[in-house]
Protein backbone atom coordinates (compact mmCIF):
# COMPACT_ATOMS: atom_id res chain seq x y z
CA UNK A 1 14.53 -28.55 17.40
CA UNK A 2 11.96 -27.29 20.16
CA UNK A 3 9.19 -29.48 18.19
CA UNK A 4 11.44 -32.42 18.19
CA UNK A 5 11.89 -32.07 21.92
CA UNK A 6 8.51 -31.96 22.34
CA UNK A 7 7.95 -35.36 20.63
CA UNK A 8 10.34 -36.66 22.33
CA UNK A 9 9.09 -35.87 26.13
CA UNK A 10 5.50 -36.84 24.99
CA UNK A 11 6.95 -40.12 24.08
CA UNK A 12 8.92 -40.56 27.07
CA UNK A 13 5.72 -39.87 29.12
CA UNK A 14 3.29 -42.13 27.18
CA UNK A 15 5.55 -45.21 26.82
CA UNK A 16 7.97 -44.90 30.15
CA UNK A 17 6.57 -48.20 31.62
CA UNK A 18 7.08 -49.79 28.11
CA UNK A 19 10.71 -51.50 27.56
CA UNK A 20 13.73 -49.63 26.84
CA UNK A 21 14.08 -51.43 23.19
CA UNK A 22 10.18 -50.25 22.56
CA UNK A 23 10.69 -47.00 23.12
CA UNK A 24 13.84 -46.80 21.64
CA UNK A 25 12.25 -48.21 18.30
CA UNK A 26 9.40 -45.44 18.76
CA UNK A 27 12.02 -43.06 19.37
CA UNK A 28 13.63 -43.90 15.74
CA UNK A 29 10.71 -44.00 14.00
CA UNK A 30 9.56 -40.39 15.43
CA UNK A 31 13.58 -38.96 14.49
CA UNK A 32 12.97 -40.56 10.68
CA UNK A 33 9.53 -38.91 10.58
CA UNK A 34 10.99 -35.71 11.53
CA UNK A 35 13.49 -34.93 9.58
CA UNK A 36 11.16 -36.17 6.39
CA UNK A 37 9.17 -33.34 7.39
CA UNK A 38 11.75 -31.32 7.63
CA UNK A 39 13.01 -32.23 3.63
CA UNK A 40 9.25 -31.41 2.80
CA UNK A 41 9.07 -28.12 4.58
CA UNK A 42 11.86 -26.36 3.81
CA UNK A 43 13.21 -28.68 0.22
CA UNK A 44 12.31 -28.00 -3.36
CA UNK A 45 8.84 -28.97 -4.25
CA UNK A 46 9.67 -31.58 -6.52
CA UNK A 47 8.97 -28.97 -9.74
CA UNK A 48 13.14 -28.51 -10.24
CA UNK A 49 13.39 -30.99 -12.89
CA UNK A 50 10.33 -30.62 -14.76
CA UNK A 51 11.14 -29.30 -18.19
CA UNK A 52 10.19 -25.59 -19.49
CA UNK A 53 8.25 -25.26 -23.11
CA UNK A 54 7.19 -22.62 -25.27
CA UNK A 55 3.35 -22.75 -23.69
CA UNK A 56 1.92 -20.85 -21.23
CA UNK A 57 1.99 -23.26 -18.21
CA UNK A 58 3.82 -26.36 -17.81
CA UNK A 59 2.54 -29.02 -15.12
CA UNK A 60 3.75 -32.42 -14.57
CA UNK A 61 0.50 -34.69 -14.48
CA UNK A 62 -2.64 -33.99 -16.90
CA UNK A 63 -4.58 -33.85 -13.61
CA UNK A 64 -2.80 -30.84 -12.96
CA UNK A 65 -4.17 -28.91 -15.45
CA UNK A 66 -6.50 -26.06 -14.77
CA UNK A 67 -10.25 -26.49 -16.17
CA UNK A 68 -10.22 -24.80 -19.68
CA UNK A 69 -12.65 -22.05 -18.55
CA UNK A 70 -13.56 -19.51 -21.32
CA UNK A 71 -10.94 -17.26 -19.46
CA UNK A 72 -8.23 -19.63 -20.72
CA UNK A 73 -9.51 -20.06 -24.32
CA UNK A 74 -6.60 -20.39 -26.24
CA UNK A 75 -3.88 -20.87 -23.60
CA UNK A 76 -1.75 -23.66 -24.13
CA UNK A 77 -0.09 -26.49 -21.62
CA UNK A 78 2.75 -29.14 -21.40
CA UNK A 79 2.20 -31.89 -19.42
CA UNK A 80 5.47 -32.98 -18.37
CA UNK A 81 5.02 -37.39 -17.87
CA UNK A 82 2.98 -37.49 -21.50
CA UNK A 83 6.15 -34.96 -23.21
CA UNK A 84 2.35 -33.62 -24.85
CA UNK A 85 1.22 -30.20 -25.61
CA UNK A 86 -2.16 -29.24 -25.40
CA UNK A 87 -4.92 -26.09 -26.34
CA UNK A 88 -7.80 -24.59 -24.63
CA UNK A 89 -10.66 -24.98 -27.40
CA UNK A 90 -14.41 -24.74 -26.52
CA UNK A 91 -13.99 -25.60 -23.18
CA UNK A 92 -11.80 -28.92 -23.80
CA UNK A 93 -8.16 -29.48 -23.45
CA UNK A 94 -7.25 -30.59 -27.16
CA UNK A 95 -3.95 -32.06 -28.19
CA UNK A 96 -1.17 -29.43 -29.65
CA UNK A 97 2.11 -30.72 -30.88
CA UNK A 98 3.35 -27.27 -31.85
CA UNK A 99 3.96 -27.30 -27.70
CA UNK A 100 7.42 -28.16 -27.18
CA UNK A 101 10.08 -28.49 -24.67
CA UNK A 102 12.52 -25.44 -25.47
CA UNK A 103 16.31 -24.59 -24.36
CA UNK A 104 15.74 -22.54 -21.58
CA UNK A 105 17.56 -23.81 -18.30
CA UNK A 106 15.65 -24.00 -14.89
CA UNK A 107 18.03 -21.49 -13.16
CA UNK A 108 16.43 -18.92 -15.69
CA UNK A 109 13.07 -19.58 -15.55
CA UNK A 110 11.68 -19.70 -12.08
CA UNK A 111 8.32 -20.81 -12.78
CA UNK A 112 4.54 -18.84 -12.68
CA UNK A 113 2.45 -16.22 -11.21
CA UNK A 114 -1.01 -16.59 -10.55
CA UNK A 115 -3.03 -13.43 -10.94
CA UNK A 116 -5.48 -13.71 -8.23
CA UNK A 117 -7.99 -11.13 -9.96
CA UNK A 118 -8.50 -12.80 -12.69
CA UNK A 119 -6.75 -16.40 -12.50
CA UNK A 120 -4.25 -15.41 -15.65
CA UNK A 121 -1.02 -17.61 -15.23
CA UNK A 122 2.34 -15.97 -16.16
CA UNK A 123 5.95 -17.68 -16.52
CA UNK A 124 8.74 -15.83 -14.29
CA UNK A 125 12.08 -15.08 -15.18
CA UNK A 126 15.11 -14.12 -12.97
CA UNK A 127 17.62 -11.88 -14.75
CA UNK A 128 20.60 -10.98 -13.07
CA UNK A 129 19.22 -9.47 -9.30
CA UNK A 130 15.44 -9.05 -10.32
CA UNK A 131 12.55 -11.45 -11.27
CA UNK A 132 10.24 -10.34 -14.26
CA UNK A 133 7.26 -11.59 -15.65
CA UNK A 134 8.44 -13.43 -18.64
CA UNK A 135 4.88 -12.97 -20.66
CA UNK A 136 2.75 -9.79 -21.12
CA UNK A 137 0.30 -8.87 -18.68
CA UNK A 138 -3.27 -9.40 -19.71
CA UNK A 139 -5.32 -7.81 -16.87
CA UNK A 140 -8.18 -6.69 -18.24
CA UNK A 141 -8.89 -2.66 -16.64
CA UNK A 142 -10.17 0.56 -17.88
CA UNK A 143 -7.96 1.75 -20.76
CA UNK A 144 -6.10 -1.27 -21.84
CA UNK A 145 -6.83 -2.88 -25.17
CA UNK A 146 -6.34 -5.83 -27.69
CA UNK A 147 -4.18 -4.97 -30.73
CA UNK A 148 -6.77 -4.32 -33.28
CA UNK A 149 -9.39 -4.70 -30.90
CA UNK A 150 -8.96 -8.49 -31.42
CA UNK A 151 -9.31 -10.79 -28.55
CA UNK A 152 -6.96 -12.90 -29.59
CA UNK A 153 -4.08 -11.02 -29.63
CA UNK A 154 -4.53 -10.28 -26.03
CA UNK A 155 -4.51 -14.29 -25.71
CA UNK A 156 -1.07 -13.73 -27.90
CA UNK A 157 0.64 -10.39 -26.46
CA UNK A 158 -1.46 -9.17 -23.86
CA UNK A 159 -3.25 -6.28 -23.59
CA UNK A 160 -1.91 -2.73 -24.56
CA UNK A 161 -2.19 -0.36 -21.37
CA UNK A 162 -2.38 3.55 -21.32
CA UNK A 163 0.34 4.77 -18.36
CA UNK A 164 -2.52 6.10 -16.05
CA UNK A 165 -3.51 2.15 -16.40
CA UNK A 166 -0.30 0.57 -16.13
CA UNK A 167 0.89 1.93 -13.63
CA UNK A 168 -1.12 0.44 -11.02
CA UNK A 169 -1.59 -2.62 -13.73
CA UNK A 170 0.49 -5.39 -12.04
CA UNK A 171 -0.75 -7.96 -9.11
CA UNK A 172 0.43 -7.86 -5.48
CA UNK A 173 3.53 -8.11 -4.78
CA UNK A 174 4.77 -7.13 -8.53
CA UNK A 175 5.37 -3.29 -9.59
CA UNK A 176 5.64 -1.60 -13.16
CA UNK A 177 9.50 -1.26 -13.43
CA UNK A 178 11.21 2.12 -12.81
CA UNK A 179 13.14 3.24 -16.13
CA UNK A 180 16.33 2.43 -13.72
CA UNK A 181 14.76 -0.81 -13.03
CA UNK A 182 14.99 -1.27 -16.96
CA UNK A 183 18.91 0.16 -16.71
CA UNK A 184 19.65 -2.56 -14.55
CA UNK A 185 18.20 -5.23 -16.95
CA UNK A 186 20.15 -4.17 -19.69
CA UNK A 187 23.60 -3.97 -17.73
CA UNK A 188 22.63 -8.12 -16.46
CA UNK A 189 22.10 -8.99 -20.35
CA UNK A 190 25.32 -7.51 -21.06
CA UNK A 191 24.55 -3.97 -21.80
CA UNK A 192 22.22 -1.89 -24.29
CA UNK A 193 23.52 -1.87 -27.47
CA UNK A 194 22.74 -6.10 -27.79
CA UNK A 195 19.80 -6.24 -25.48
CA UNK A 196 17.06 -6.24 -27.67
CA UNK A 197 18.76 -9.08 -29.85
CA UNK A 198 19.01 -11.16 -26.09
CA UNK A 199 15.47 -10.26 -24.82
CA UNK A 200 13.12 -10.74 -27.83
CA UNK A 201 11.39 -13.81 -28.50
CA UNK A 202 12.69 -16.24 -31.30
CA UNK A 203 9.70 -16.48 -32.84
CA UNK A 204 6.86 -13.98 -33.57
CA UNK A 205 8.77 -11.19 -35.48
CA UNK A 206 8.72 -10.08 -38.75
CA UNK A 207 12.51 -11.27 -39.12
CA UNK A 208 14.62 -13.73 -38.72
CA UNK A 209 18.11 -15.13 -37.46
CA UNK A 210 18.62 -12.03 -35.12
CA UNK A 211 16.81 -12.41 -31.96
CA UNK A 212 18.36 -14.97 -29.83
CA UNK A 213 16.54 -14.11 -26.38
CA UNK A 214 19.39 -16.15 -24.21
CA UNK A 215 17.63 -14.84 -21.18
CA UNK A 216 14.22 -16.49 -21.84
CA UNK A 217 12.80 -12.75 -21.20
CA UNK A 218 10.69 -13.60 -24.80
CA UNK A 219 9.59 -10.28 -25.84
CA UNK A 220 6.88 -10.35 -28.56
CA UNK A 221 6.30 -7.33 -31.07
CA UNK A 222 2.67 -6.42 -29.34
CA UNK A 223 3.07 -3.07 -31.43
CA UNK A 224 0.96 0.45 -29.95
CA UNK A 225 -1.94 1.83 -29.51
CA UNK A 226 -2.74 5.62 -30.54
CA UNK A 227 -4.75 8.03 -28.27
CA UNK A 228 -7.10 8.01 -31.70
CA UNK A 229 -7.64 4.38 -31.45
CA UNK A 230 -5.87 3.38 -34.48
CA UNK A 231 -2.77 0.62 -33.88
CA UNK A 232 0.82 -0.18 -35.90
CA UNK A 233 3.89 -1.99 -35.03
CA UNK A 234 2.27 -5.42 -34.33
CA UNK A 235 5.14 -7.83 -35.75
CA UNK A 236 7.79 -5.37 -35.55
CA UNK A 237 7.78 -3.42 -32.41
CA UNK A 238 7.63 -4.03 -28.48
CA UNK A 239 7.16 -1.37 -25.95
CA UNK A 240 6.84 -1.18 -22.42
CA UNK A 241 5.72 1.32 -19.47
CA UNK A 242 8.07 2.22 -17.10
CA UNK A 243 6.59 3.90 -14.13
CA UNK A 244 9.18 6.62 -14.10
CA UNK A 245 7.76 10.20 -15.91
CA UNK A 246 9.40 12.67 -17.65
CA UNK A 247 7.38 15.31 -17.07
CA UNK A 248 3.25 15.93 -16.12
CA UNK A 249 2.42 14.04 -19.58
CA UNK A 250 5.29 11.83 -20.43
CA UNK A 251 6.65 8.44 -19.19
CA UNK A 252 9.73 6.61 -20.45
CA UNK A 253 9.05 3.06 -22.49
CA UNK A 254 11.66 0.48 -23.05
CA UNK A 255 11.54 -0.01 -26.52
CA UNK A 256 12.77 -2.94 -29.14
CA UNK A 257 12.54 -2.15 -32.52
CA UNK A 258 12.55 -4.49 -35.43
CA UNK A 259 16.20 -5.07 -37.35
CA UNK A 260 17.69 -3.26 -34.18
CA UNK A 261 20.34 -5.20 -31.87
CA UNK A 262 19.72 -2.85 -29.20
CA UNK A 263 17.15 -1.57 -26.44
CA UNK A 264 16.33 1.53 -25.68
CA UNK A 265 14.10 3.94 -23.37
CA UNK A 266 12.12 6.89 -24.58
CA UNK A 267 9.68 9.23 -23.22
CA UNK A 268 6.37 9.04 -25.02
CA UNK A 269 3.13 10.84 -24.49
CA UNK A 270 1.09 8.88 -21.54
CA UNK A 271 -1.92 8.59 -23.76
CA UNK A 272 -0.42 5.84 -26.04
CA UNK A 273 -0.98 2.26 -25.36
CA UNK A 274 2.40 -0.53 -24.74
CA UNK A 275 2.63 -3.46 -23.02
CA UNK A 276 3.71 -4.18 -19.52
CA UNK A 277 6.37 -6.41 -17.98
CA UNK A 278 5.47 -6.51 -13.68
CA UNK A 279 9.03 -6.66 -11.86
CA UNK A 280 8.86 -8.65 -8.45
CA UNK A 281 9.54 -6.03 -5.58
């Protein structure tokens, strides 16, 4: 309201020899204009209503789409106004119709994180009280690694961190959950014993008909890495860091097992290499 007033007496001062009707008609305009700005400033950004898909970034316009660096080889898109799906290949945004708008509502999915370190893009996901990434990190540091040493499955599940490395993994503003962090997760899907079922992916397991993920968390089964370099589990198991330690060489994972309804948390030695799920602090 102090800005409006402000308008208003510069108005006043500029135009007071002009007619009453004038400045009245300057006056209206100058009230419209305000509280337009107003809608912009503190509204929704217009991104409400755009629809979610299974790719890694959605946008509304074509134009809107990042350049397909080497960085984003492999990342996929949905542009919103085309309802088309499209691939980072060779430096070219190429046409992909296994893109697709999915069932997740807007109230779940919040939208994306921008890592600034690296310009990765992750969707967010607001469960209960907390916002989670709802991807894998993939920030590339000093004892994290591709499943099988293969660069695309960091493209697919992110990389695989060692705790020392996860736990100061995660961008600004975003923190490797506590193992009570994970508690409360499970308690906002409706408890432990059918988490796992509710937070894995649909698609990407070595199963079917029992993952349902209603809470578009979309875990994928990035298996382990072993402190002697050799990996399992890819398909069938996801694990992720918490930050909290059992003792000088253990931390506690969240774990979701293949065939199993449920999640659980474990403490494993800190030399073995799971994914990592940043929680907003």
């Amino acid at each position: 309201m102090e800005f409006l007033q402000i308008l208003i007496f510069f108005i006043i001062f500029r135009y007071k020899k002009k007619s009453l009707e004038g400045y009245m008609n300057r006056l209206s305009l100058v009230l419209i204009s305000s509280v337009a700005l107003m809608f912009v400033a503190c509204g929704d950004s217009g991104n409400g209503a755009s629809p979610q898909s299974n790719a890694d970034m959605d946008v509304r316009t074509y134009s809107e789409l990042p350049s397909c660096a080497e960085k984003r080889d492999g990342k996929t898109a949905y542009v919103a106004d085309q309802e088309q799906g499209y691939i980072c290949q060779n430096g070219k945004w190429v046409e992909d119709d296994d893109v697709k708008v999915v069932s997740a509502t807007q109230s779940d999915v919040e939208g994306f994180l921008t890592d600034s370190r690296d310009g990765h893009s992750y969707k967010t996901v607001t469960i209960g009280s907390q916002t989670w990434m709802a991807q894998n990190l993939n920030y590339e540091t000093a004892n994290s690694y591709c499943y099988n040493e293969n660069a695309s499955n960091c493209t697919k599940y992110g990389r695989l961190y060692t705790w020392d490395a996860a736990i100061s993994a995660c961008p600004s503003g975003w923190h490797l959950p506590t193992k009570a962090e994970f508690e409360t997760l499970f308690t906002a899907v409706g408890g432990s014993s059918t988490a796992g079922t509710k937070l894995e992916s649909t698609s990407g397991w070595k199963k079917s008909g029992n993952s349902t993920d209603d809470y578009s968390f979309s875990a994928l089964p990035a298996g382990y890495r072993l402190d002697d370099g050799d990996y399992g589990g890819g398909g069938y198991n996801a694990y992720f860091w918490s930050s909290t330690e059992y003792n000088s060489n253990r931390a506690y994972r969240m774990c979701l097992d293949y065939g199993d309804d449920d999640a659980t948390l474990y403490d494993y030695d800190e030399s073995l290499g799971f994914s990592v799920r940043c929680v907003k602090d």
